[in-house]
N, C-alpha and C. Protein backbone atom coordinates (compact mmCIF):
# COMPACT_ATOMS: atom_id res chain seq x y z
N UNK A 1 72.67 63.25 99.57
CA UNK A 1 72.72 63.68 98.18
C UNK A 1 73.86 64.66 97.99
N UNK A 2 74.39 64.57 97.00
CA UNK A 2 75.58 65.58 96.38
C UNK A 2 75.31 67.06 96.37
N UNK A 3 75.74 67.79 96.22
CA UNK A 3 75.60 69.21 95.62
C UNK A 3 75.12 69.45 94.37
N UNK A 4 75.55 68.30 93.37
CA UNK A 4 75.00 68.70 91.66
C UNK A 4 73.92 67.98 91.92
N UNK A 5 73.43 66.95 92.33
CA UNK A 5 72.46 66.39 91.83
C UNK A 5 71.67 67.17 93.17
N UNK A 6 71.78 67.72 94.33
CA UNK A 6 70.59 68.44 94.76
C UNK A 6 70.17 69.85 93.60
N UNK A 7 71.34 70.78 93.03
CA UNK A 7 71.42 71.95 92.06
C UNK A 7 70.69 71.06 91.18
N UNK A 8 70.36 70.30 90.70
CA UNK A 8 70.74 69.90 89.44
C UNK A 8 69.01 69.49 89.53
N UNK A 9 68.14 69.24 90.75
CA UNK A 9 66.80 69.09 90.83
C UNK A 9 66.33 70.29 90.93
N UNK A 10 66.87 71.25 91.84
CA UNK A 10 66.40 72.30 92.02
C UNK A 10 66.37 73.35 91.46
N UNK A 11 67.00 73.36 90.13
CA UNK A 11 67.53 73.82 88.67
C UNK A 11 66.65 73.37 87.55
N UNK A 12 66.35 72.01 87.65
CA UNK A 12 65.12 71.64 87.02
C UNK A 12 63.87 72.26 86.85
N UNK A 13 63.32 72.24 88.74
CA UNK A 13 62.04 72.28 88.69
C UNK A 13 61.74 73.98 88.41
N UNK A 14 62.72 74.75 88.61
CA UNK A 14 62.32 76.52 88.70
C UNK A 14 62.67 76.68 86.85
N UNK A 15 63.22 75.94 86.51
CA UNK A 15 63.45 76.02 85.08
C UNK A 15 61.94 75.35 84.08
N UNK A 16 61.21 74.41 84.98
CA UNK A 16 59.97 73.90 84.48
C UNK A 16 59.05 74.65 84.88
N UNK A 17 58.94 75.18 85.99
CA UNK A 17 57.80 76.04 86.35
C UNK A 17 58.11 77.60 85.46
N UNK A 18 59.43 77.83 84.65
CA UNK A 18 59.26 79.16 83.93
C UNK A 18 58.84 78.82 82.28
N UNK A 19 59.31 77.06 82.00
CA UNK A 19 58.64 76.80 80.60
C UNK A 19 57.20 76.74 80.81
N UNK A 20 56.38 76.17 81.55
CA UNK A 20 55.20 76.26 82.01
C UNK A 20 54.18 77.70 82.07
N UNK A 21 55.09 78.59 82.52
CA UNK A 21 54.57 80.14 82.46
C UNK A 21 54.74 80.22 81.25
N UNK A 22 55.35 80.17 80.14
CA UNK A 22 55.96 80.19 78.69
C UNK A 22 56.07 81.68 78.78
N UNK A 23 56.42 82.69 77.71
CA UNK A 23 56.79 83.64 76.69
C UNK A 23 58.36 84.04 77.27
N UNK A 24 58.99 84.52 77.83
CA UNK A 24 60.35 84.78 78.14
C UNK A 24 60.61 84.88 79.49
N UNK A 25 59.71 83.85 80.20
CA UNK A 25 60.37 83.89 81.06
C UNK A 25 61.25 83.08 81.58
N UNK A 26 61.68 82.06 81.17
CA UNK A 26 62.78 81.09 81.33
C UNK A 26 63.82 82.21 81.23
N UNK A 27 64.22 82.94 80.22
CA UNK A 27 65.18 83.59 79.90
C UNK A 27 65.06 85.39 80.64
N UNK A 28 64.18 85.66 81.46
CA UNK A 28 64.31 86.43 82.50
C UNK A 28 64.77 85.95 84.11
N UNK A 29 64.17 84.54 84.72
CA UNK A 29 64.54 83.88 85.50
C UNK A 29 65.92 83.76 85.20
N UNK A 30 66.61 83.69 84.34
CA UNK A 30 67.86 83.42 84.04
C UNK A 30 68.84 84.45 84.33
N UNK A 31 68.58 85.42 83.79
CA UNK A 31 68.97 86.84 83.89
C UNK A 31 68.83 87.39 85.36
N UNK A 32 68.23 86.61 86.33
CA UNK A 32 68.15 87.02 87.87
C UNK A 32 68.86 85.77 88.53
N UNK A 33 68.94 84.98 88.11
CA UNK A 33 69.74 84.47 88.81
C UNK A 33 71.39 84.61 88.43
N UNK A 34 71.71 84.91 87.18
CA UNK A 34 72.40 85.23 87.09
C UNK A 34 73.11 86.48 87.87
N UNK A 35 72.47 87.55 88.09
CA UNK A 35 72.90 88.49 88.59
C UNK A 35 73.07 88.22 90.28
N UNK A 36 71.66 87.59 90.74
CA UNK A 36 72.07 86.61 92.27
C UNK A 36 73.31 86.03 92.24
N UNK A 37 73.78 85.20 91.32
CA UNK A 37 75.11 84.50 91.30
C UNK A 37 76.17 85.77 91.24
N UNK A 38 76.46 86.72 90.46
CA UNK A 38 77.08 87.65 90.28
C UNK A 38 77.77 88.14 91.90
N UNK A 39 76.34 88.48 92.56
CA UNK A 39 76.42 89.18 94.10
C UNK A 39 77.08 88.32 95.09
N UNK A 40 76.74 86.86 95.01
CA UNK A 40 76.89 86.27 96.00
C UNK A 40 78.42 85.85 95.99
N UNK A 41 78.65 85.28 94.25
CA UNK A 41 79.55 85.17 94.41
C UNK A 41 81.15 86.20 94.49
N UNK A 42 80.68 87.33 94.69
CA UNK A 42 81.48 88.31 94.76
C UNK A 42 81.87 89.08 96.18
N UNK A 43 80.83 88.33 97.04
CA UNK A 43 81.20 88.29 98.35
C UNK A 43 80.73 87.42 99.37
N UNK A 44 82.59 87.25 99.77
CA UNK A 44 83.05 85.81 100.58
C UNK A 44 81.72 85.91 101.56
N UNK A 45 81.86 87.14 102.40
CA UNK A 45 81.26 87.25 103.75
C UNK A 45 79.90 86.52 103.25
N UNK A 46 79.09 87.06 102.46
CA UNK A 46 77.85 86.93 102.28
C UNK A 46 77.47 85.51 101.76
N UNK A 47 78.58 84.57 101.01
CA UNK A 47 78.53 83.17 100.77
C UNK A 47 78.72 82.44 102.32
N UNK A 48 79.58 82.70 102.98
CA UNK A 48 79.32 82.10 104.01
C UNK A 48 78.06 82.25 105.50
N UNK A 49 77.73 83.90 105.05
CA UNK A 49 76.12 83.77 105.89
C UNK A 49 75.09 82.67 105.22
N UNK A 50 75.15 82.30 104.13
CA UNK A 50 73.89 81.39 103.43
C UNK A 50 74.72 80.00 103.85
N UNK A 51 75.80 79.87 103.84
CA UNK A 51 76.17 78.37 104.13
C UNK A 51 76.22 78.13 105.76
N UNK A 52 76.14 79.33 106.57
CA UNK A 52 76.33 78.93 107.79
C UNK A 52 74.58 78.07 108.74
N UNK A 53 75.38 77.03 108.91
CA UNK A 53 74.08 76.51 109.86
C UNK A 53 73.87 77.43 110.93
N UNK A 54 74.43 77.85 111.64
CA UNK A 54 74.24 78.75 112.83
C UNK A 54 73.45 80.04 112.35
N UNK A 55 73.23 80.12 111.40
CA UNK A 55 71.97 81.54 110.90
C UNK A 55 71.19 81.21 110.40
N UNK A 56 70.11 81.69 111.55
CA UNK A 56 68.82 80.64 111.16
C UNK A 56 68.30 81.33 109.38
N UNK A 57 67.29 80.38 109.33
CA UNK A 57 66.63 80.58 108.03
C UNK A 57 65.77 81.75 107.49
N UNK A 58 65.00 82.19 108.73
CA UNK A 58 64.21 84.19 108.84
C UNK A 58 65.71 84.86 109.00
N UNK A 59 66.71 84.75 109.50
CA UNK A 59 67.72 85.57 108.65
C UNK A 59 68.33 85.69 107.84
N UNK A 60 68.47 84.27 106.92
CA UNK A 60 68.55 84.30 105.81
C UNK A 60 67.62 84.43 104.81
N UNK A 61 66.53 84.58 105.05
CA UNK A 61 65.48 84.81 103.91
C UNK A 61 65.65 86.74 104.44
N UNK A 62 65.65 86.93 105.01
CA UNK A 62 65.88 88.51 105.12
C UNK A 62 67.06 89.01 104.44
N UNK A 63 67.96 88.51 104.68
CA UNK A 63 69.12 88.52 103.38
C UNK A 63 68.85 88.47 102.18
N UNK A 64 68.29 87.58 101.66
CA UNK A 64 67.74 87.08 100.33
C UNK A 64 66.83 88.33 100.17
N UNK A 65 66.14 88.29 100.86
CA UNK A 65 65.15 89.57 100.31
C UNK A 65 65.35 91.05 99.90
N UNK A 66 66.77 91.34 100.69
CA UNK A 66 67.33 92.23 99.97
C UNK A 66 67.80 92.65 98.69
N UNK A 67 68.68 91.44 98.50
CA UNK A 67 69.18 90.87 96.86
C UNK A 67 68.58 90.98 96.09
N UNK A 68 67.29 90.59 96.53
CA UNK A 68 66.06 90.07 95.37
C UNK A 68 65.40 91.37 95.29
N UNK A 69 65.25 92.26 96.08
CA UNK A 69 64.85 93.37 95.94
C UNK A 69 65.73 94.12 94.70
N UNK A 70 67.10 93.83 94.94
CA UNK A 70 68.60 94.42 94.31
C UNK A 70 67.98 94.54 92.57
N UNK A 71 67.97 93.09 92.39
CA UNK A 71 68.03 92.36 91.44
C UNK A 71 66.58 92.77 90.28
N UNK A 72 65.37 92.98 91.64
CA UNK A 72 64.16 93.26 90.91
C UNK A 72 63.60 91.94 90.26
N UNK A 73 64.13 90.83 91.42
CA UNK A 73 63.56 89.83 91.21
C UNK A 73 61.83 89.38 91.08
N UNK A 74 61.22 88.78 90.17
CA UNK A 74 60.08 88.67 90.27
C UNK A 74 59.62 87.59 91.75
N UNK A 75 58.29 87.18 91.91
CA UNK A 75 57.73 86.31 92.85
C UNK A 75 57.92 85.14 92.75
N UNK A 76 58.03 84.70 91.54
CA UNK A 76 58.53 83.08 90.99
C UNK A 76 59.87 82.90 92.17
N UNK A 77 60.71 83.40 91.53
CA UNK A 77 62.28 83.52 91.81
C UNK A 77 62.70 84.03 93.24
N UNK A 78 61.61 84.69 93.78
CA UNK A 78 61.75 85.39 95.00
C UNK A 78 61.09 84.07 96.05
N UNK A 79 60.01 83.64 95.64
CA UNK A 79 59.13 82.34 96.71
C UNK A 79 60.44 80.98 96.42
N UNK A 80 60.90 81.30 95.03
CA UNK A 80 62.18 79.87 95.30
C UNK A 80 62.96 80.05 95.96
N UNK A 81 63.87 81.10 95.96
CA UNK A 81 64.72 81.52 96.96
C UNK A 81 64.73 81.71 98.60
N UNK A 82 62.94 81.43 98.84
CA UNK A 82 62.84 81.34 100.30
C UNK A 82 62.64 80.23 100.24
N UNK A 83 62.06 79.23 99.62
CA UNK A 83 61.97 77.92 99.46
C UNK A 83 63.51 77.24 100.05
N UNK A 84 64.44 77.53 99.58
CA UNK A 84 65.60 77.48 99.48
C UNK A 84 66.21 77.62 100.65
N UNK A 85 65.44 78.94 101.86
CA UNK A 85 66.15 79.15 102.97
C UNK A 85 65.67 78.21 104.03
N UNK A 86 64.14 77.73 103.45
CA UNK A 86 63.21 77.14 104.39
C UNK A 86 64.37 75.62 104.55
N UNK A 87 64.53 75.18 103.48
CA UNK A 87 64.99 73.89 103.23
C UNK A 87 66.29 73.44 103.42
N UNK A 88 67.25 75.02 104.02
CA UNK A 88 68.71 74.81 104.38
C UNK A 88 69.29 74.80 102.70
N UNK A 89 68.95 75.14 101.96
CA UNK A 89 69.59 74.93 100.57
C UNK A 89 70.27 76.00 99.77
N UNK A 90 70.39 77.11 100.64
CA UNK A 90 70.91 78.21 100.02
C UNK A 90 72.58 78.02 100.18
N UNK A 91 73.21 77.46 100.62
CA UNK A 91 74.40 76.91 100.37
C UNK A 91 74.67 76.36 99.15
N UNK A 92 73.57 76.02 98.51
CA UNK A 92 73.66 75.27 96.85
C UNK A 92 73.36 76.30 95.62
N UNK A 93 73.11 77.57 96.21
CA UNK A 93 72.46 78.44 95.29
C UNK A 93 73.56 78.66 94.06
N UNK A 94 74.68 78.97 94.16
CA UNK A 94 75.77 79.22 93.44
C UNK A 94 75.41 77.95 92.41
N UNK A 95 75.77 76.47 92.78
CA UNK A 95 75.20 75.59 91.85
C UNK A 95 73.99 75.60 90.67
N UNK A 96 73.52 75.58 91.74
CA UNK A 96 71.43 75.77 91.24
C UNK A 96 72.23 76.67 90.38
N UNK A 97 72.41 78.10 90.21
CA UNK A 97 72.61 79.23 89.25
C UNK A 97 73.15 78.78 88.06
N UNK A 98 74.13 77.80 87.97
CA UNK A 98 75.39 77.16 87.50
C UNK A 98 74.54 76.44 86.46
N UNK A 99 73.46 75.50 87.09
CA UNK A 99 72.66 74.60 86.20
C UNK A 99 72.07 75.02 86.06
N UNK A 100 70.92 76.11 86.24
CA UNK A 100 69.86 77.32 85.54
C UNK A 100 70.60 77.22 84.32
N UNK A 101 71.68 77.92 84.35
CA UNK A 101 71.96 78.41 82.89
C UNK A 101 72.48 78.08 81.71
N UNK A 102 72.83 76.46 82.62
CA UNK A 102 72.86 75.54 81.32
C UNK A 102 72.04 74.72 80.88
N UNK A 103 71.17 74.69 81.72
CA UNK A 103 69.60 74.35 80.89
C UNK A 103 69.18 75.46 80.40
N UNK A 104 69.34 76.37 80.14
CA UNK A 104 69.02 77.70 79.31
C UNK A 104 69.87 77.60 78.52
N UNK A 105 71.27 77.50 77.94
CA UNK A 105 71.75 77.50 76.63
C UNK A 105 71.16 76.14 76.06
N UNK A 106 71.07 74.92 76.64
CA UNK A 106 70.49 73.84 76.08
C UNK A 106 69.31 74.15 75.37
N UNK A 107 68.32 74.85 76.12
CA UNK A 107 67.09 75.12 75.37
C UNK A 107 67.31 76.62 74.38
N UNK A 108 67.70 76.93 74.46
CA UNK A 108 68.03 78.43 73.33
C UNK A 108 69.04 77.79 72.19
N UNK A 109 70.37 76.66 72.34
CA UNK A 109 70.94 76.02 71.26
C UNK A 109 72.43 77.01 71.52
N UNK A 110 72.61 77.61 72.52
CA UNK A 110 73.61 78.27 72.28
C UNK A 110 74.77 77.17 73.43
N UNK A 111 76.16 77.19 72.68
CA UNK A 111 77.37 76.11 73.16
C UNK A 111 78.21 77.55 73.93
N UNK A 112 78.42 77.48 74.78
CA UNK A 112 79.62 78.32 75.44
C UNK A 112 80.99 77.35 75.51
N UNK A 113 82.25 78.65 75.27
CA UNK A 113 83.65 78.38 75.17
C UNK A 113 84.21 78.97 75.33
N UNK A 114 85.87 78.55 75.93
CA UNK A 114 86.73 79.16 75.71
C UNK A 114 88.09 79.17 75.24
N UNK A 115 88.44 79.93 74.34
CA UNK A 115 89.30 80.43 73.45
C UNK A 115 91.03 80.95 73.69
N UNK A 116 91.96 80.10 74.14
CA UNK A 116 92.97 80.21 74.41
C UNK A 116 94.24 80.53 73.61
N UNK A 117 94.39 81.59 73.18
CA UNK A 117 96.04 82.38 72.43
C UNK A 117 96.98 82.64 73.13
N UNK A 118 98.68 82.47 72.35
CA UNK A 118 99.35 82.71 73.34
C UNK A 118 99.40 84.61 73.18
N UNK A 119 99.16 84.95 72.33
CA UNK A 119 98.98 86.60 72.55
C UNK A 119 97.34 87.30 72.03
N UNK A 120 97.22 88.29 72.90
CA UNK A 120 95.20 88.86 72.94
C UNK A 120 95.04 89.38 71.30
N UNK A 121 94.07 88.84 71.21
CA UNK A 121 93.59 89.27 70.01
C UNK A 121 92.63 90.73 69.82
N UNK A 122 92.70 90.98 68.49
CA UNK A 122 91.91 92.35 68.08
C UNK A 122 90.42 91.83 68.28
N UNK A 123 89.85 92.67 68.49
CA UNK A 123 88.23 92.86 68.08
C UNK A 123 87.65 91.78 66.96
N UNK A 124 88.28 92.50 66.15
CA UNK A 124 87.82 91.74 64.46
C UNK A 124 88.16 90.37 64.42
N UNK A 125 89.18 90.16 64.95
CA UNK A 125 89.79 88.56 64.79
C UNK A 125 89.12 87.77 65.71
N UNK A 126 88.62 88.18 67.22
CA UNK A 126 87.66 87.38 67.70
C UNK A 126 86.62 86.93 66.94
N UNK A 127 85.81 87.79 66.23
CA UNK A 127 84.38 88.08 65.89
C UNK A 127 84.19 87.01 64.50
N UNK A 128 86.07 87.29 63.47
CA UNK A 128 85.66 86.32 62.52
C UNK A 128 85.94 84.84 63.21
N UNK A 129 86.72 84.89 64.37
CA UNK A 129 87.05 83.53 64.80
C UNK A 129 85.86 82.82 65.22
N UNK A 130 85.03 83.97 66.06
CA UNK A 130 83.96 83.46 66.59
C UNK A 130 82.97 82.91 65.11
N UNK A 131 82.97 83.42 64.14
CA UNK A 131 82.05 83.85 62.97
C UNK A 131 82.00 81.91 62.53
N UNK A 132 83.80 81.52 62.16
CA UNK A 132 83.82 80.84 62.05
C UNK A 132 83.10 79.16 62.40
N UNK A 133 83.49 79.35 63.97
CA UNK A 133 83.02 78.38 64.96
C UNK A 133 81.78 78.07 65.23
N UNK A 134 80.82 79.71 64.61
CA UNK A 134 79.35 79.21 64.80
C UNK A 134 79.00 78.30 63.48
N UNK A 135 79.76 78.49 62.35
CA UNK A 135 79.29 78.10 61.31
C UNK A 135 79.88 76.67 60.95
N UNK A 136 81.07 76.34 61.82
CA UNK A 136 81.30 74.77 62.07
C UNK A 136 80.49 74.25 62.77
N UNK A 137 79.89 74.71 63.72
CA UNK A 137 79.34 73.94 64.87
C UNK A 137 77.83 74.30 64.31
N UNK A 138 77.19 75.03 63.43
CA UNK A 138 75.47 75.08 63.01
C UNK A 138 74.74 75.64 64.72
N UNK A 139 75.61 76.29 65.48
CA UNK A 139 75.08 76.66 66.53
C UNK A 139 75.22 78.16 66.73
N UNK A 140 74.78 78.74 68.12
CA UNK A 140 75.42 79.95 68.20
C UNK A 140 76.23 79.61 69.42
N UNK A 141 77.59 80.65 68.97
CA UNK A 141 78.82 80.38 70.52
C UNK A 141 78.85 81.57 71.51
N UNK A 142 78.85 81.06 72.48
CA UNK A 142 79.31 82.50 73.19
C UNK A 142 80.71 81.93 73.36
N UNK A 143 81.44 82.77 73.45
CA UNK A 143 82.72 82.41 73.51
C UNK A 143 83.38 83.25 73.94
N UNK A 144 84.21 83.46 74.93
CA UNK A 144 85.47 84.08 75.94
C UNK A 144 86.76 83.77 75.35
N UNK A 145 87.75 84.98 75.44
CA UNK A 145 88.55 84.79 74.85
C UNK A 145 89.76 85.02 76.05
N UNK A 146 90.73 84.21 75.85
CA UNK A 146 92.10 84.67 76.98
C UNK A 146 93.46 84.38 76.03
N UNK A 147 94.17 85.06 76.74
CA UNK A 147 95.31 85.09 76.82
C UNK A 147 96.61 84.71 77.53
N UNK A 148 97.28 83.17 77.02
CA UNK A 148 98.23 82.93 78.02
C UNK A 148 99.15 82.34 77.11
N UNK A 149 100.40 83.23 77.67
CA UNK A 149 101.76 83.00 77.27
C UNK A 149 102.38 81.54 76.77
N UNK A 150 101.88 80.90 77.52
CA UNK A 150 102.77 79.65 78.15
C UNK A 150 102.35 78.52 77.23
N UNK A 151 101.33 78.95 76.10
CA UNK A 151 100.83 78.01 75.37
C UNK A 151 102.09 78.47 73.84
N UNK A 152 102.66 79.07 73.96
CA UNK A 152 103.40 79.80 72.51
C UNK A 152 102.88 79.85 71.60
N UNK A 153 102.00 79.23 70.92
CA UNK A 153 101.56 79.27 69.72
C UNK A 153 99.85 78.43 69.64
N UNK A 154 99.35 79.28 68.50
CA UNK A 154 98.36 78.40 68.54
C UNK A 154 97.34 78.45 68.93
N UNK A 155 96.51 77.82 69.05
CA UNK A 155 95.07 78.01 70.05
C UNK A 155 94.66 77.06 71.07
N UNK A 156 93.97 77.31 72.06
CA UNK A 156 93.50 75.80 72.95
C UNK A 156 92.31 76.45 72.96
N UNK A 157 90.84 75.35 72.49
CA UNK A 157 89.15 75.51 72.49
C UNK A 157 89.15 74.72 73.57
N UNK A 158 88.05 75.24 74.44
CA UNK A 158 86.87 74.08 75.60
C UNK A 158 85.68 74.82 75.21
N UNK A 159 85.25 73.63 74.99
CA UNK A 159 83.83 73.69 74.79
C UNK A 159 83.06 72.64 75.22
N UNK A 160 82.62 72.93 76.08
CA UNK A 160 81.70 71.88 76.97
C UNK A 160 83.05 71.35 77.90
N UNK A 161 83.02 69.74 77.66
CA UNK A 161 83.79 69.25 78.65
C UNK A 161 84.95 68.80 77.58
N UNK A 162 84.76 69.12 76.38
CA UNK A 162 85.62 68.71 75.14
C UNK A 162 87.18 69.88 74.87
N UNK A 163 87.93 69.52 74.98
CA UNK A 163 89.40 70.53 74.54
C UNK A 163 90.01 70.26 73.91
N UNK A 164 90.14 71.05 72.24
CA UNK A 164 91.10 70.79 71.44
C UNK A 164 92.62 71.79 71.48
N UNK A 165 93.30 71.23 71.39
CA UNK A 165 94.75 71.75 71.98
C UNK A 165 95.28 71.76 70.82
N UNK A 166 95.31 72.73 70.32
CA UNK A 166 96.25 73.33 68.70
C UNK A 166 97.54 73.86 69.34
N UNK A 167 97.80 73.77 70.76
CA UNK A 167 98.89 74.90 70.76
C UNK A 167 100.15 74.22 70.64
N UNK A 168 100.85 75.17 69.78
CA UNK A 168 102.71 74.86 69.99
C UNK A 168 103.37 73.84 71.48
N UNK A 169 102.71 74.46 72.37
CA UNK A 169 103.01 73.25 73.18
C UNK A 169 102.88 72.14 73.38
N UNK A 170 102.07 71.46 72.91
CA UNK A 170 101.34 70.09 72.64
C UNK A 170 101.77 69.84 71.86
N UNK A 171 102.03 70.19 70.59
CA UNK A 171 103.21 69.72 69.36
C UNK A 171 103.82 69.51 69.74
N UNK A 172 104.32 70.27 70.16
CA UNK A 172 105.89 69.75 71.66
C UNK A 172 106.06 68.67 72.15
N UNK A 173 105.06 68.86 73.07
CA UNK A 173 105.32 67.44 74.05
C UNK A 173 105.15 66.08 73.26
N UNK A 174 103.99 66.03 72.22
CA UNK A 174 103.98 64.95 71.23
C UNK A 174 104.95 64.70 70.83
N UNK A 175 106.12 65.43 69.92
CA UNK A 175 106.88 65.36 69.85
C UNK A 175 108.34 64.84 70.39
N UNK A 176 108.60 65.46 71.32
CA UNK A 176 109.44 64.78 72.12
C UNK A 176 108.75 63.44 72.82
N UNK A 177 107.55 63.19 73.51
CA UNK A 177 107.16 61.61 73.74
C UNK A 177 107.54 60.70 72.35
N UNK A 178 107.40 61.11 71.08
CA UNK A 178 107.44 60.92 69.83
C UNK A 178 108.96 59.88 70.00
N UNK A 179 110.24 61.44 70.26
CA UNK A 179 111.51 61.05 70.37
C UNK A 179 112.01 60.04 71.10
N UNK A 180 111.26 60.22 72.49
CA UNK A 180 111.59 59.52 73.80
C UNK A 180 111.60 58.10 73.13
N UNK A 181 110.67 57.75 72.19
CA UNK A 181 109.86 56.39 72.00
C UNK A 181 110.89 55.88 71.13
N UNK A 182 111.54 56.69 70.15
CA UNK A 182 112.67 56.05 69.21
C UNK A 182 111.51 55.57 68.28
N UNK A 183 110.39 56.63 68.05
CA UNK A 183 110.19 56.31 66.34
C UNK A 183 110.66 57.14 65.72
């Protein structure tokens, strides 16, 4: 089996067992793994103790238990995460985290994106940009904003797996393919 489609079961079922508990905890489970993802992925050393076969699984659940201590993880999230060491699967955790939380904007309705200028914008101009986009899309956005030169003008959106390319550069290149073509 793959990496997404093992994340992508094991993302499921801790995401069904927190709709099942119902009142907020889908969206506290979320908020801990998120911050698990935060840690782990912020250090190399410690991604490669969970991926290494050569460390057994009581030392990696002793690892884990620290984190989870860190984190103030509940028992749900704490028995998955040894689940996880039992099963050699903590090498997938970064994933699993990845698909937690997009089955959590799926079920809350919120679209994440990001927002590409060739120069950083003010405060205000995010907020009406953002203002805008929720009210095209009838959703709520979270949305990230960057800054890169190399686009000159314009904007580039991703949202989801979708990218609309407003920027000066893409005029461009249309353009000249345009010329190349002799229309």
């Amino acid at each position: 089996m793959t990496n997404t489609v093992v994340a992508r079961r094991y993302a499921n079922a801790i995401f069904a067992l927190g709709k099942q508990a119902g009142g907020q905890t889908i969206t506290k489970h979320g908020g801990m793994f998120a911050s698990l993802k935060d840690v782990i992925a912020s250090s190399p050393e410690l991604l490669l103790v969970l991926k290494s076969p050569v460390v057994s699984s009581a030392e990696k659940k002793a690892v884990m238990e620290g984190l989870l201590k860190a984190v103030k993880a509940d028992k749900t999230v704490s028995n998955f995460c040894f689940l996880l060491a039992d099963k050699n699967r903590l090498a997938s955790f970064l994933d699993i985290a990845t698909c937690y939380g997009k089955l959590l904007d799926e079920e809350k309705g919120v679209i994440r994106g990001m927002l590409t200028t060739a120069v950083p914008l003010d405060a205000k101009k995010q907020g009406a940009l953002k203002g805008e986009l929720e009210k095209k899309a009838g959703k709520k956005i979270e949305l990230s904003f960057n800054a890169d030169a190399s686009i000159l003008g314009g904007v580039v959106l991703k949202v989801g797996d979708r990218v609309l390319d407003a920027s000066l550069r893409a005029q461009l290149a249309i353009l000249r393919e345009t010329i190349k073509r002799g229309e």
